[in-house]
N, C-alpha and C. Protein backbone atom coordinates (compact mmCIF):
# COMPACT_ATOMS: atom_id res chain seq x y z
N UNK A 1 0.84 -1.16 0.00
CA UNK A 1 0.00 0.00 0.00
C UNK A 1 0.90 1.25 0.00
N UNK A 2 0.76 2.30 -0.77
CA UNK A 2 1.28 3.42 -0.98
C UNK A 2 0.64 4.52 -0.40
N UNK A 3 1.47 5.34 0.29
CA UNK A 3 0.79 6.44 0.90
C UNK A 3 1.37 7.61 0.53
N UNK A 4 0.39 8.47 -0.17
CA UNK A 4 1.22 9.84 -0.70
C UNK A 4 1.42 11.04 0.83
N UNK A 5 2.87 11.62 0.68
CA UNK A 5 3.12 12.45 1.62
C UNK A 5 2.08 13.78 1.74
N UNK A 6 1.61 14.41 2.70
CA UNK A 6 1.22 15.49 2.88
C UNK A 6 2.24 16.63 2.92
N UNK A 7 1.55 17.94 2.55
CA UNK A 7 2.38 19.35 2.23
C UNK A 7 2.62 19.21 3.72
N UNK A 8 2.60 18.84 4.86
CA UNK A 8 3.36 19.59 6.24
C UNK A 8 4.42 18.33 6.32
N UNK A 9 4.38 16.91 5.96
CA UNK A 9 5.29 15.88 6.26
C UNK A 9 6.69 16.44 4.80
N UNK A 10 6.29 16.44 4.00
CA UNK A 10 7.02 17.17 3.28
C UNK A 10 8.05 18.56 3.23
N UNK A 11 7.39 19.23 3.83
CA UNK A 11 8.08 20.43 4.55
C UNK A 11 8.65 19.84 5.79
N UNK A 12 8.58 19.00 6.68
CA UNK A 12 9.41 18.87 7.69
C UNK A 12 10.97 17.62 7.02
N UNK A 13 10.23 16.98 5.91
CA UNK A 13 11.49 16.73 5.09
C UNK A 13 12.38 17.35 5.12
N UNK A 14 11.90 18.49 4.06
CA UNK A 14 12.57 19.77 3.56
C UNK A 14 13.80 20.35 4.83
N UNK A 15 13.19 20.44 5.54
CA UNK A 15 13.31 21.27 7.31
C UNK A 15 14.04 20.72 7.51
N UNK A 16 14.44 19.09 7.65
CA UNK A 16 15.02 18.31 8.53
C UNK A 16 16.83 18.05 7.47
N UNK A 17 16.03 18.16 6.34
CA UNK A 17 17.70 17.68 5.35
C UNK A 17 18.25 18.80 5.29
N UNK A 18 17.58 20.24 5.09
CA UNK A 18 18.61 21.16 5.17
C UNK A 18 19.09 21.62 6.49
N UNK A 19 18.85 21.45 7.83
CA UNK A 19 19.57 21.03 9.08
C UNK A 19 20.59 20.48 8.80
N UNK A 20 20.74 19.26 8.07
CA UNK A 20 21.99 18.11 7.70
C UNK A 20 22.77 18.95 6.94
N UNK A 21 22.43 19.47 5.84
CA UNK A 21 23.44 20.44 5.04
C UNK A 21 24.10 21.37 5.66
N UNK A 22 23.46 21.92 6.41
CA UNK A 22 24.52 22.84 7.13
C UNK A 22 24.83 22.54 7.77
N UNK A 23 25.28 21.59 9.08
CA UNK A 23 26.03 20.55 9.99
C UNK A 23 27.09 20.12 8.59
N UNK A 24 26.28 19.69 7.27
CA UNK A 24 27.71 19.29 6.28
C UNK A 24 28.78 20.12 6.05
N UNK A 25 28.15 21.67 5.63
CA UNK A 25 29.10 22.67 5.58
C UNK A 25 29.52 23.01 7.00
N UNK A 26 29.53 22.74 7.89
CA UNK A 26 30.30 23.15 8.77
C UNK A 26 31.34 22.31 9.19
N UNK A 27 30.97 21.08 9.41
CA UNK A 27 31.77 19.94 9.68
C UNK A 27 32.78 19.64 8.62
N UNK A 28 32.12 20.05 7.21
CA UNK A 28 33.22 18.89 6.07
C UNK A 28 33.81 20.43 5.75
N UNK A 29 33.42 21.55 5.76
CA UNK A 29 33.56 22.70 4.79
C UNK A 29 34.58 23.68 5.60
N UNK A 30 33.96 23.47 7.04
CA UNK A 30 34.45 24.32 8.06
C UNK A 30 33.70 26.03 7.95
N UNK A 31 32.72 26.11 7.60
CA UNK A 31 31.58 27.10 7.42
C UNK A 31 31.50 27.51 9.04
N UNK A 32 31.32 28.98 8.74
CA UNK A 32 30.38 29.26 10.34
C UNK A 32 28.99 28.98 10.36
N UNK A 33 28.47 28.76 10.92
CA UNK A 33 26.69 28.06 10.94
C UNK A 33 26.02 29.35 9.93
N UNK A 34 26.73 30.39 10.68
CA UNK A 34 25.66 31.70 9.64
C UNK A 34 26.54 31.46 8.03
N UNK A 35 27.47 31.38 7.91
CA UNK A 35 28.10 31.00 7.01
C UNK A 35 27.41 29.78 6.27
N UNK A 36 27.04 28.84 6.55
CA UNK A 36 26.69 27.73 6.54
C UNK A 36 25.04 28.38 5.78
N UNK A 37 24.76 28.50 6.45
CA UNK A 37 23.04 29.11 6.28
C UNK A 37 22.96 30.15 4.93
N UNK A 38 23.72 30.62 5.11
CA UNK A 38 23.85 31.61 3.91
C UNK A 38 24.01 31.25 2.68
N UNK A 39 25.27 30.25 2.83
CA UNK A 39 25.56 29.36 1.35
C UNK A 39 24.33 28.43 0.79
N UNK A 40 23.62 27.71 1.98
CA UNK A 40 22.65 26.55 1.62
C UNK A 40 21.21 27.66 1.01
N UNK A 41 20.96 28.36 1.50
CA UNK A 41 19.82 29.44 1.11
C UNK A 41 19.76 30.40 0.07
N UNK A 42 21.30 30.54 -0.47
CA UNK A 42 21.21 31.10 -1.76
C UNK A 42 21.65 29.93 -2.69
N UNK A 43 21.45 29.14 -2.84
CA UNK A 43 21.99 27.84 -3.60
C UNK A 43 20.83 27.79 -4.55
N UNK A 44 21.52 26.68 -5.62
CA UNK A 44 20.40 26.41 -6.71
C UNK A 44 20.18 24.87 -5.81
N UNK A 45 21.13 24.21 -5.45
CA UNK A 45 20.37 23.03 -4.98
C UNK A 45 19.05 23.60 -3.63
N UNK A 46 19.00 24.94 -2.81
CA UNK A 46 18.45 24.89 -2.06
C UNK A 46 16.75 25.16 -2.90
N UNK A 47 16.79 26.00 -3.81
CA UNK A 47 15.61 26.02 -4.94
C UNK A 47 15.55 24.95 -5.28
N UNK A 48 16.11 23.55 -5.92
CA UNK A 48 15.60 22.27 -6.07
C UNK A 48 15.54 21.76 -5.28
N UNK A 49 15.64 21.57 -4.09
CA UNK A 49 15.21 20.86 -2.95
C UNK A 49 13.80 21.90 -2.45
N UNK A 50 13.67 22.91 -2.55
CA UNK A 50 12.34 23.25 -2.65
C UNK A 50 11.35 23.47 -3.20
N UNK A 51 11.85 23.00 -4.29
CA UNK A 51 10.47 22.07 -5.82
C UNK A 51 10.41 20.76 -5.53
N UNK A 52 9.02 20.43 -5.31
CA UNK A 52 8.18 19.44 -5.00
C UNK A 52 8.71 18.47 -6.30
N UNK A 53 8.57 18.67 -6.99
CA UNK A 53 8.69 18.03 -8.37
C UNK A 53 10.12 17.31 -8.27
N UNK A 54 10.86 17.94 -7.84
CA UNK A 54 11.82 17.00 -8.11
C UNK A 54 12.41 15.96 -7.17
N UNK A 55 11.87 15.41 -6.00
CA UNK A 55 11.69 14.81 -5.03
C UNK A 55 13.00 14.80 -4.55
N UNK A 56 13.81 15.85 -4.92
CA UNK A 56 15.00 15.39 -4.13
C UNK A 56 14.98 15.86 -2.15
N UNK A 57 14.02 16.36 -1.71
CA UNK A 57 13.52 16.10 -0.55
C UNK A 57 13.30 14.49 0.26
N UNK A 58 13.42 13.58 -0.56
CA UNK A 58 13.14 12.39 -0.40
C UNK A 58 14.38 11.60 -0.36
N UNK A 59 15.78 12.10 -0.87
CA UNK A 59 16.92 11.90 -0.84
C UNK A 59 17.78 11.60 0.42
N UNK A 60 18.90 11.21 0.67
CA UNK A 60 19.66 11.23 1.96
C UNK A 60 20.61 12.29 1.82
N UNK A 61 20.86 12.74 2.94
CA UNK A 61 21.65 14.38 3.46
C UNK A 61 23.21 13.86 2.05
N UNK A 62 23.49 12.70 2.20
CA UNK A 62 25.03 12.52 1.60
C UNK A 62 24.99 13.05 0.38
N UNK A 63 23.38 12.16 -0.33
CA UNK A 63 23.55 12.66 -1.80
C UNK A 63 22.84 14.01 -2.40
N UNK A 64 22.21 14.43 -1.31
CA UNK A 64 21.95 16.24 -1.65
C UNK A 64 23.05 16.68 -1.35
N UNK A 65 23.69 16.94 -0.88
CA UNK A 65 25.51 17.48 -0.15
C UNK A 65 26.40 17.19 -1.35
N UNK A 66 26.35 16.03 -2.27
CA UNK A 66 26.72 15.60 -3.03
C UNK A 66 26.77 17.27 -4.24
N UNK A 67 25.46 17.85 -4.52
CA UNK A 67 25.39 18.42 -5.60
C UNK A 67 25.72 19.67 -4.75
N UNK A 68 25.55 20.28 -3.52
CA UNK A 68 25.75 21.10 -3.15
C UNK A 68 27.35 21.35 -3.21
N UNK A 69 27.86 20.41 -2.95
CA UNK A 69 29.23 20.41 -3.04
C UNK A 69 29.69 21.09 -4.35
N UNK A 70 29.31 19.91 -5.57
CA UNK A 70 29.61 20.04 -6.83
C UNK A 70 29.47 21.70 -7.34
N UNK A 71 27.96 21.83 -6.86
CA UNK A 71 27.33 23.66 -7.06
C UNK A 71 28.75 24.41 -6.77
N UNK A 72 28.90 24.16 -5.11
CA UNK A 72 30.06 25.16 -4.92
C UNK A 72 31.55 25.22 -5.71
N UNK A 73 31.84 24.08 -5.81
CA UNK A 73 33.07 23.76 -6.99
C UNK A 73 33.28 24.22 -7.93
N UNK A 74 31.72 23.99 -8.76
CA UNK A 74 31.50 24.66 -10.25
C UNK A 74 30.69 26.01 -10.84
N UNK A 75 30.18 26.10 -9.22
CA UNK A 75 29.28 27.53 -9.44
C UNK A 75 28.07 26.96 -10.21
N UNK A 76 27.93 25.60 -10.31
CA UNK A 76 26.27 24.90 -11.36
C UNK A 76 25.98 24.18 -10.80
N UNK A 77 24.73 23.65 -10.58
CA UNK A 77 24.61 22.08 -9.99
C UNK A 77 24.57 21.01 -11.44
N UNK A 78 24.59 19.94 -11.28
CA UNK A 78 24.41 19.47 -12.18
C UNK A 78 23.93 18.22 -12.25
């Protein structure tokens, strides 16, 4: 049986992986938390992780961090 997520379980997705991203940039990046916050919130991965459509909300912290990384490297996600 399949159960489709609701808009508030979804948003606490959202909520809960970008918590992980910035613990990533701080820990792997050495970011200050506001530092940290700043980078993840102007990001293009932080706009695709906040389109529904592309379920990468449904992902694990490693492999969203994955493109965030890449973003910062290349200035693109890809």
């Amino acid at each position: 049986m399949s159960k489709k997520l609701t808009p508030e379980q979804i948003q606490l997705l959202k909520d809960d992986l970008c918590v992980e991203l910035v613990g990533c940039l701080v820990d792997d990046l050495h970011y200050t938390p506001q530092e940290a916050i700043d980078v993840l919130y102007t990001s293009e991965t932080f706009e695709r992780l906040q389109d529904d459509a592309t379920g990468l909300y449904y992902q694990s912290p490693g492999y969203v961090f994955s493109f965030l990384q890449n973003e910062l490297k290349t200035a693109r996600v890809q």
